[in-house]
C-alpha atoms as a PDB file:
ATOM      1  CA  UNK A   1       9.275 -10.808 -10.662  1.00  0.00           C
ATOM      2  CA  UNK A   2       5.790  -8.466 -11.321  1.00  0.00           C
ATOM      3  CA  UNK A   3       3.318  -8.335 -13.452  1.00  0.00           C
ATOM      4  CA  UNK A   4       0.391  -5.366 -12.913  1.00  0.00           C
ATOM      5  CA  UNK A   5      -2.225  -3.168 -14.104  1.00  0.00           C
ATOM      6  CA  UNK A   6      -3.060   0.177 -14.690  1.00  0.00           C
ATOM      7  CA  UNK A   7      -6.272   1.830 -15.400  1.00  0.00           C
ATOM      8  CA  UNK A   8      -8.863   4.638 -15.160  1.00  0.00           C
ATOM      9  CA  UNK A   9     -12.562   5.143 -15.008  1.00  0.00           C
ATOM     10  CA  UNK A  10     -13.915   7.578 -17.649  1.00  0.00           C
ATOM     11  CA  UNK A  11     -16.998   7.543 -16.250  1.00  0.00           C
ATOM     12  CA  UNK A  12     -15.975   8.050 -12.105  1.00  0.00           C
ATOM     13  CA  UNK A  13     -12.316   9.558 -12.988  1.00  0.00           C
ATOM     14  CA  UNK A  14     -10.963   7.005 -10.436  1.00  0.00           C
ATOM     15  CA  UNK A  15      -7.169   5.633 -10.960  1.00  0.00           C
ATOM     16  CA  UNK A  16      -6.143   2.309  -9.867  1.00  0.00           C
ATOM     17  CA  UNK A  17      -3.836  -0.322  -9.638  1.00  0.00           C
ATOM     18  CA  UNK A  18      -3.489  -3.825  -9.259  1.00  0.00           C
ATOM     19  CA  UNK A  19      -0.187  -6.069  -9.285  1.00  0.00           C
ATOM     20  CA  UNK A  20       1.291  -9.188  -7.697  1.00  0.00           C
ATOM     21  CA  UNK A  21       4.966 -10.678  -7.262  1.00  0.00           C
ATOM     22  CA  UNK A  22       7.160 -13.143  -5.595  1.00  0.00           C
ATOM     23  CA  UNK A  23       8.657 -10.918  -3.695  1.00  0.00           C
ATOM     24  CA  UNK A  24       7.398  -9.003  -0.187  1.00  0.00           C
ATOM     25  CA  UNK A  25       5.593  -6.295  -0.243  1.00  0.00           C
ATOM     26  CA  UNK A  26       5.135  -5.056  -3.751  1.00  0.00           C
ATOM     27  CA  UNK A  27       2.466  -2.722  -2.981  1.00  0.00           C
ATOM     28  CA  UNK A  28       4.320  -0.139  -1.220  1.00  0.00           C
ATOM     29  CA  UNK A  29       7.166   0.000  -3.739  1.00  0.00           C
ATOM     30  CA  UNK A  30       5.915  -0.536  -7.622  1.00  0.00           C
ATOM     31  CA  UNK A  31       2.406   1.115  -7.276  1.00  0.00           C
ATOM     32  CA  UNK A  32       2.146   5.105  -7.233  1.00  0.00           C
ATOM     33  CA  UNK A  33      -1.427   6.869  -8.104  1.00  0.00           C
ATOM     34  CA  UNK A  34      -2.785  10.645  -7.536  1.00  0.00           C
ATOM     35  CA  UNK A  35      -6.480  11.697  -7.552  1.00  0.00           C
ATOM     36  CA  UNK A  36      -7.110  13.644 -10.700  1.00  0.00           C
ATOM     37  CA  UNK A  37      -3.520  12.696 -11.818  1.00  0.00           C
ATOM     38  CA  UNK A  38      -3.027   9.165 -13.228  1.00  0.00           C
ATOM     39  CA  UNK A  39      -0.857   6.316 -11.930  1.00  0.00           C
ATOM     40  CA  UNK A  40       2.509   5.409 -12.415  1.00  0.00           C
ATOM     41  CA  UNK A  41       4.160   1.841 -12.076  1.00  0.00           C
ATOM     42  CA  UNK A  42       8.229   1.257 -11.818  1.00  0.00           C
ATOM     43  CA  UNK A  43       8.936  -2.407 -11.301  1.00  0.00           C
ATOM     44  CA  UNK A  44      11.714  -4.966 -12.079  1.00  0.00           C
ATOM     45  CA  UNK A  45      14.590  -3.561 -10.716  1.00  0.00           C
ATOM     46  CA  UNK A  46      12.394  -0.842  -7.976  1.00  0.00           C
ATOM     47  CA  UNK A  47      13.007   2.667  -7.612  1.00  0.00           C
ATOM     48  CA  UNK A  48      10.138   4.165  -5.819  1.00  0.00           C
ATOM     49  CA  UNK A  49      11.387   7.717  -6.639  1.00  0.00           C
ATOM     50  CA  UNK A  50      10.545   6.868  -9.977  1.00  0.00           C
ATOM     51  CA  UNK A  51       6.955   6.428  -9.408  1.00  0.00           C
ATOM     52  CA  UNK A  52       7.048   9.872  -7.536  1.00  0.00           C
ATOM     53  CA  UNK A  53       8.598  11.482 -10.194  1.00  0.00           C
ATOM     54  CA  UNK A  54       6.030  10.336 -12.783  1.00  0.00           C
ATOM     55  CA  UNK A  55       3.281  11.983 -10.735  1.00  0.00           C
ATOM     56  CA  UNK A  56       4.915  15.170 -10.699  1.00  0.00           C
ATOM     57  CA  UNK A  57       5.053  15.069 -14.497  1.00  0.00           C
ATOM     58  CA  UNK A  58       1.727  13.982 -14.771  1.00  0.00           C
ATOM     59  CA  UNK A  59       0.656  16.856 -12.294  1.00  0.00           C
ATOM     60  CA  UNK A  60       2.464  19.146 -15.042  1.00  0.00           C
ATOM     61  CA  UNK A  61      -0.030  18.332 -17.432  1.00  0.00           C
ATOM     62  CA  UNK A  62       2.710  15.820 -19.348  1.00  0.00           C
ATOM     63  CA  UNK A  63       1.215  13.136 -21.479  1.00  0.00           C
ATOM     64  CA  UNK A  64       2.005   9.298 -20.276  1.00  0.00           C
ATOM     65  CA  UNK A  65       4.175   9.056 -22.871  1.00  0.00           C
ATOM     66  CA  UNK A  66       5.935  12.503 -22.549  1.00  0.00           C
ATOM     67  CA  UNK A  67       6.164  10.998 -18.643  1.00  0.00           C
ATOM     68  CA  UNK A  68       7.766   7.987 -19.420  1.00  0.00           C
ATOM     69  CA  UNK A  69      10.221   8.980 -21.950  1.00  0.00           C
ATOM     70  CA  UNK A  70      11.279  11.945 -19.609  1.00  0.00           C
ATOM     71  CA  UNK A  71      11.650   9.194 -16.224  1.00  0.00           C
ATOM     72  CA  UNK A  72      13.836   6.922 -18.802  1.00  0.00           C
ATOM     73  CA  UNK A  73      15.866  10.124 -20.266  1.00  0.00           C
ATOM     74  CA  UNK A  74      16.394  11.215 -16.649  1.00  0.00           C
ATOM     75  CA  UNK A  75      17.392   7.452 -14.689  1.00  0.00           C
ATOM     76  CA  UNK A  76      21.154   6.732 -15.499  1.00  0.00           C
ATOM     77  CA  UNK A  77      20.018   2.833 -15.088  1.00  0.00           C
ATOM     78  CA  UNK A  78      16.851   3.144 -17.382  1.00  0.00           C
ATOM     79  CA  UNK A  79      18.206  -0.391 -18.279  1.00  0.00           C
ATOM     80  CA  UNK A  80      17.458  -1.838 -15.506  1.00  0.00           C
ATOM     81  CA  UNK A  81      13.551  -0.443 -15.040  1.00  0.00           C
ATOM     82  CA  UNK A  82       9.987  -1.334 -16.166  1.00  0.00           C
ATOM     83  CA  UNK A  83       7.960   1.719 -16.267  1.00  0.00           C
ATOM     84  CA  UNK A  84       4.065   2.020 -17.061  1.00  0.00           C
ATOM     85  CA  UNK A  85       1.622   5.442 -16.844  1.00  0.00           C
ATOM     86  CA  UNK A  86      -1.873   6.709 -17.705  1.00  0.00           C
ATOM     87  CA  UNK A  87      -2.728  10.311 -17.477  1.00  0.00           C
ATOM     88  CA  UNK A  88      -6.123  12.119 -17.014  1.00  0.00           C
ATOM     89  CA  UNK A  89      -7.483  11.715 -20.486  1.00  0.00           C
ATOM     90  CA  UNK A  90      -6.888   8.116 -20.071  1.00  0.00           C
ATOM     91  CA  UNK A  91      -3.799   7.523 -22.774  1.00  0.00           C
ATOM     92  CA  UNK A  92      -1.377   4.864 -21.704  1.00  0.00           C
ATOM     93  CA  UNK A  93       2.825   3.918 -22.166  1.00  0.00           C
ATOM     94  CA  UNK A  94       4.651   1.881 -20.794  1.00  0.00           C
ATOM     95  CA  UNK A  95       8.749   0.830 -21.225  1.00  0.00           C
ATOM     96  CA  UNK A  96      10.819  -1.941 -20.542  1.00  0.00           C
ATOM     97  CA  UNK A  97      14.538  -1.897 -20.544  1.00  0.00           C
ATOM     98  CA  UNK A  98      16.852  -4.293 -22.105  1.00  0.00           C
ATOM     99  CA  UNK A  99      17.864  -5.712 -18.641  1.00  0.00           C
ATOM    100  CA  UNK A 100      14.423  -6.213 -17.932  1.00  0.00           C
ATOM    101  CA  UNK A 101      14.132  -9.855 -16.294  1.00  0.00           C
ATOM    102  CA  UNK A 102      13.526 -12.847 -18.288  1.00  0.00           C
ATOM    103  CA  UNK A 103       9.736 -13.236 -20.470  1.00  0.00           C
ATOM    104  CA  UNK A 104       8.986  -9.401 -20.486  1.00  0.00           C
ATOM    105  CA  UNK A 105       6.045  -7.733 -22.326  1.00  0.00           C
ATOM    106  CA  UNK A 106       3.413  -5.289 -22.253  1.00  0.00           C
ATOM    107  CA  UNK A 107      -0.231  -4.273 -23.893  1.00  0.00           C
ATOM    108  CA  UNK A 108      -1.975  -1.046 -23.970  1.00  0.00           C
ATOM    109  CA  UNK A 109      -6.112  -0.970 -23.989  1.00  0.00           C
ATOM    110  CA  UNK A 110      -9.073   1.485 -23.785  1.00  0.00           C
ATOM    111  CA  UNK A 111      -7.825   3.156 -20.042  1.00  0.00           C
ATOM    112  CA  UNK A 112      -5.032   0.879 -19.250  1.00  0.00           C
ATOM    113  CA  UNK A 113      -2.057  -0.756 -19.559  1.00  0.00           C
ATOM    114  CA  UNK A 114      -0.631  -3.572 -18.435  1.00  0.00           C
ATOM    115  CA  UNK A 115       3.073  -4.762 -17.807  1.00  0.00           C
ATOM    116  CA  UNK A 116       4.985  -7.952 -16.636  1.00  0.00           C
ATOM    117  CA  UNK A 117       8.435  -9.428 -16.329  1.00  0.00           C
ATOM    118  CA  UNK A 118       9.364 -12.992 -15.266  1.00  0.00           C
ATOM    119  CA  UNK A 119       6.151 -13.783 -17.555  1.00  0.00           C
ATOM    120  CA  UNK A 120       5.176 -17.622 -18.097  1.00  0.00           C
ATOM    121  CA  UNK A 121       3.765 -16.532 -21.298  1.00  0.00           C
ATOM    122  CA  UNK A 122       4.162 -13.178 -23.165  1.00  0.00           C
ATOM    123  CA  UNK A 123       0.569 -13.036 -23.997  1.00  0.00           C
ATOM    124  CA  UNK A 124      -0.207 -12.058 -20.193  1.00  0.00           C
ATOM    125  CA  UNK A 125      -0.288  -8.621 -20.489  1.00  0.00           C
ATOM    126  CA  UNK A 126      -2.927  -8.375 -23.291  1.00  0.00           C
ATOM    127  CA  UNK A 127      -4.993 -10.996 -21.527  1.00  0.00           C
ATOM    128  CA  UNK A 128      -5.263  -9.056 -18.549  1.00  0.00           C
ATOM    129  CA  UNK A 129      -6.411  -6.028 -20.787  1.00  0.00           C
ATOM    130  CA  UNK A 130      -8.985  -7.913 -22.183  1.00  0.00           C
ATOM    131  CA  UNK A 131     -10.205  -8.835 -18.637  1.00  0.00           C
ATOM    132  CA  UNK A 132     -10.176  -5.061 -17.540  1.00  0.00           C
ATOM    133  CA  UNK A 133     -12.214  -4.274 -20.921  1.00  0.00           C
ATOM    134  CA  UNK A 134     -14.385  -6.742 -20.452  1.00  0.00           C
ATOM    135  CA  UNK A 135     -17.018  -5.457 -17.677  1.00  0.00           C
ATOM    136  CA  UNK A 136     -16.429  -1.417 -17.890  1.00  0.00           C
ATOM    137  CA  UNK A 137     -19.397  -0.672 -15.664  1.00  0.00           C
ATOM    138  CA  UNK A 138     -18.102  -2.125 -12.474  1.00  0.00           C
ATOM    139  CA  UNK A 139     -16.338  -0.499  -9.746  1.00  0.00           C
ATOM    140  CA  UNK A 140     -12.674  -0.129 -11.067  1.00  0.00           C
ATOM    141  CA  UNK A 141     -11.182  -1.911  -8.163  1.00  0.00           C
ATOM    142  CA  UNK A 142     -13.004  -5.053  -9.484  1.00  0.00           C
ATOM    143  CA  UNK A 143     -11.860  -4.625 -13.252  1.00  0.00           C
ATOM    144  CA  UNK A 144      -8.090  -4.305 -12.122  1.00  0.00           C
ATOM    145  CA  UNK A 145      -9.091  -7.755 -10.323  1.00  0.00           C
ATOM    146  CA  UNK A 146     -10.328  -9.070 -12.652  1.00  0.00           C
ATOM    147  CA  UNK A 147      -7.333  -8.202 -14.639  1.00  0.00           C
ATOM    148  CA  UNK A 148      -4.887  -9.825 -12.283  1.00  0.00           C
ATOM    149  CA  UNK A 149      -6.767 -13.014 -11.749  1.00  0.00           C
ATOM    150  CA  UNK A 150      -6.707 -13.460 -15.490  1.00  0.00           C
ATOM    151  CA  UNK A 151      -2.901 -12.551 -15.471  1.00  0.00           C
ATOM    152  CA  UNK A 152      -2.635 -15.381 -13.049  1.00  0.00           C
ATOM    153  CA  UNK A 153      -4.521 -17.704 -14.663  1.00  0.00           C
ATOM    154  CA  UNK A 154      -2.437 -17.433 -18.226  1.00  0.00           C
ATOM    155  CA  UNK A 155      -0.199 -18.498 -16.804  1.00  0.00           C
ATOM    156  CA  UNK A 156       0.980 -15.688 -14.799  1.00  0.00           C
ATOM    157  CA  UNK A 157       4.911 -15.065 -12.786  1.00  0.00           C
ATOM    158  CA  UNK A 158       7.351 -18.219 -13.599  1.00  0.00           C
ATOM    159  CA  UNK A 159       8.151 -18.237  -9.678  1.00  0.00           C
ATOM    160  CA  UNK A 160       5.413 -18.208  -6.750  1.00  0.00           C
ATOM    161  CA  UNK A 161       3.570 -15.465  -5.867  1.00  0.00           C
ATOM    162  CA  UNK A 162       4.015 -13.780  -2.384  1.00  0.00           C
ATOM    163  CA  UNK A 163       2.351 -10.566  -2.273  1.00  0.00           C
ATOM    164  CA  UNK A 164      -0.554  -8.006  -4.227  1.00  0.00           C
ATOM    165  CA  UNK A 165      -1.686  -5.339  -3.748  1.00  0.00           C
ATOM    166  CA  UNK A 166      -4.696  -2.715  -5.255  1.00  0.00           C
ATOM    167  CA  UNK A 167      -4.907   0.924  -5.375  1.00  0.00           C
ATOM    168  CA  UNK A 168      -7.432   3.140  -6.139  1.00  0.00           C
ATOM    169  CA  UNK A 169      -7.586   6.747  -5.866  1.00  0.00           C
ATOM    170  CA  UNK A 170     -10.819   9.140  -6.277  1.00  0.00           C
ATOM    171  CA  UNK A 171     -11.524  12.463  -5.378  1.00  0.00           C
ATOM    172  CA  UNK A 172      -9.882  13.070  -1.972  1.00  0.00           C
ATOM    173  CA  UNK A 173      -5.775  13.299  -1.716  1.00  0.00           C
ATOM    174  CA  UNK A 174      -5.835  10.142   0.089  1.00  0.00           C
ATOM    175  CA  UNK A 175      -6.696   6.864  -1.442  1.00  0.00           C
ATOM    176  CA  UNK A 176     -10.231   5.106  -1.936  1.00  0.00           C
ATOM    177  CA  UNK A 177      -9.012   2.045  -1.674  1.00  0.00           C
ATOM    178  CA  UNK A 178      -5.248   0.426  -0.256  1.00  0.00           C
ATOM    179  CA  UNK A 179      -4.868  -3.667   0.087  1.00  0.00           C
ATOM    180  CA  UNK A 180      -2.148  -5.379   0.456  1.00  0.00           C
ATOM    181  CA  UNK A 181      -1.525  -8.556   0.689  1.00  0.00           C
ATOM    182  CA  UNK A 182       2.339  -9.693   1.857  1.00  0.00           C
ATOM    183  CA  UNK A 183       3.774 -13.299   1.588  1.00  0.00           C
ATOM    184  CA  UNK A 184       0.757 -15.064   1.712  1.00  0.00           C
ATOM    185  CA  UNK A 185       0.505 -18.372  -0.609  1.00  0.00           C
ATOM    186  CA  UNK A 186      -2.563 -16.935  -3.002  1.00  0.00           C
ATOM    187  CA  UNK A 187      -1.720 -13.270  -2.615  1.00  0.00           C
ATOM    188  CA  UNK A 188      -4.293 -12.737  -5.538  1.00  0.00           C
ATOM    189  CA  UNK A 189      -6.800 -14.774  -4.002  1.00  0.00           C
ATOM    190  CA  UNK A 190      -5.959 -12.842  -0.468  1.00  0.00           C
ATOM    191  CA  UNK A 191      -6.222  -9.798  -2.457  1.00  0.00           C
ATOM    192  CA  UNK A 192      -9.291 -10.518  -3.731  1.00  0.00           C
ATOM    193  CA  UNK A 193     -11.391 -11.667   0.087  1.00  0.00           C
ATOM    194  CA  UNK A 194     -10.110  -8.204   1.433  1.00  0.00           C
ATOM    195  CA  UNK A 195     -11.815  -6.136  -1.731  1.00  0.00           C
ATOM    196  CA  UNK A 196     -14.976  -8.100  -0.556  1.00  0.00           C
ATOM    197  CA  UNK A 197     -14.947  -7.207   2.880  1.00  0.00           C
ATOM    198  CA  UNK A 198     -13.528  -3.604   2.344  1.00  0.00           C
ATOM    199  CA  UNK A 199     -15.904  -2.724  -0.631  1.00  0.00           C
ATOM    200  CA  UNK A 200     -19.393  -2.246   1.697  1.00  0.00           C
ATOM    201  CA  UNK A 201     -17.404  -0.174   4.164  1.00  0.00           C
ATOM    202  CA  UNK A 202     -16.037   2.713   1.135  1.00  0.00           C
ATOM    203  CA  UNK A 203     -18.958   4.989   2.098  1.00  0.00           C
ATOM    204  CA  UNK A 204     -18.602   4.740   5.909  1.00  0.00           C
ATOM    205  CA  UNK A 205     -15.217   5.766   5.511  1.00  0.00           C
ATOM    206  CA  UNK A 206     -15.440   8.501   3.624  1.00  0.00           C
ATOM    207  CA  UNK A 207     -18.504   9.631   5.814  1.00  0.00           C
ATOM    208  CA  UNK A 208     -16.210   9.389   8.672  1.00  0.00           C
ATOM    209  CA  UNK A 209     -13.760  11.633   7.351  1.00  0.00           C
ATOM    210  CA  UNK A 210     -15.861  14.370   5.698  1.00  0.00           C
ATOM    211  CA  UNK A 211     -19.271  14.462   7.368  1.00  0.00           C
ATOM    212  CA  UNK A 212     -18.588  12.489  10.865  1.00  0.00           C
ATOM    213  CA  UNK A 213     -22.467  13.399  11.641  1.00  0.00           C
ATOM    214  CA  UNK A 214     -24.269  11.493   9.065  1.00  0.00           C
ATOM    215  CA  UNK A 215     -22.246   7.786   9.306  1.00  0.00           C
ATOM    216  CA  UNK A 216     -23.536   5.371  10.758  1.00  0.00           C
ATOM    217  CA  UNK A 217     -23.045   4.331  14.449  1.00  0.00           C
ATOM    218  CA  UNK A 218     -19.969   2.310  15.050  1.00  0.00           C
ATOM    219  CA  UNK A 219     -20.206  -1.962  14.252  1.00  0.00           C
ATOM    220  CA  UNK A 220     -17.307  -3.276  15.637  1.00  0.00           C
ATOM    221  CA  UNK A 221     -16.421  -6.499  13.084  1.00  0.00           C
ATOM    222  CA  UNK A 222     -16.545  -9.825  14.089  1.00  0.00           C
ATOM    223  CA  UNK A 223     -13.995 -11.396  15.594  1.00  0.00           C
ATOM    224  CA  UNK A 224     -11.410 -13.228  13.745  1.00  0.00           C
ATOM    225  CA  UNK A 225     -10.464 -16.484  14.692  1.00  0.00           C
ATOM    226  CA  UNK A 226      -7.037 -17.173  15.808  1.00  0.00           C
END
């Protein structure tokens, strides 16, 4: 059903997220991240309160791992969930339960970790690691990308895709950066055109918000075609 991404920044502190289905609207139920936190992922079977949860614990000062094990300790149908975190020094786990849907796996890297059931391939996970590894100077959103485009094409989800979605999270209690992409036929490739024409606008945004006075006057965007 999902396979996704986790990661952090060392050298901006950002968290993010990337991670694509066949199902509608993954974004707003696998994907949880706080600023100056870390980021949780609960997929297969969904329980959003799950992701909640794991921020809490991470707010506590709790390791990814002491996260995890405590969300898997604490669900009565841990069976049925795929869990992934990554705290604020950047150390990764992630957990799948036996009922975890068909091809399942997992990899762990320098700041992230990636997870996947339904998988074409079990090798996914660790491919998309190596894509987030590979360019560690770019802006984060574009390494967790990167990571899914590589995840998709291993080989990626054994049914079609329908939706994606990234997260990124910075220094304000609201996110940096929130696409989604739902039922589309390329959600990745959707996913991926939005980042492009939502990256030049970050710092307007932000201006808007904290310093109204120094953005720049308003440029309505072109029109879309119908």
């Amino acid at each position: 059903m999902t396979f996704s991404i986790a990661g952090r920044c060392p050298r901006t502190g950002m968290f993010g997220i990337a991670i694509t289905t066949s199902s509608i609207c993954v974004a707003s139920r696998c994907a949880w991240a706080r600023a100056g936190v870390g980021a949780v992922l609960t997929q297969n079977f969904t329980d959003p309160r799950l992701g909640i949860r794991g921020l809490d614990l991470l707010a506590t000062g709790r390791s990814a791992a002491e996260t995890v094990h405590a969300l898997v300790r604490e669900n009565q149908h841990a069976a049925y969930r795929q869990l992934a975190a990554i705290d604020r020094r950047g150390k990764t786990s992630y957990f799948s339960g036996e009922k975890t849907l068909g091809t399942h796996a997992g990899a762990e890297g320098e700041q992230c970790v990636a997870v996947g059931n339904l998988l074409s391939d079990p090798e996914i996970p660790r491919e998309m690691v190596r894509a987030f590894s590979a360019d560690p100077d770019r802006h984060l959103a574009h390494r967790l990308l990167r990571a899914l485009e590589r995840g998709v094409a291993a080989g990626g989800e054994i049914s079609p895709l329908h939706s994606a979605g990234l997260l990124v999270v910075h220094d304000q209690p609201w996110p940096l950066v929130d696409l989604r992409a739902d039922w589309q036929e390329d959600p990745v490739r959707a996913l991926r055109d939005l980042w492009a024409r939502y990256e030049p606008q970050i710092k307007t945004f932000l201006l808007w918000a904290l310093s109204p006075g120094e953005a720049p006057p308003f440029q309505p965007e072109e029109k879309l075609e119908a």
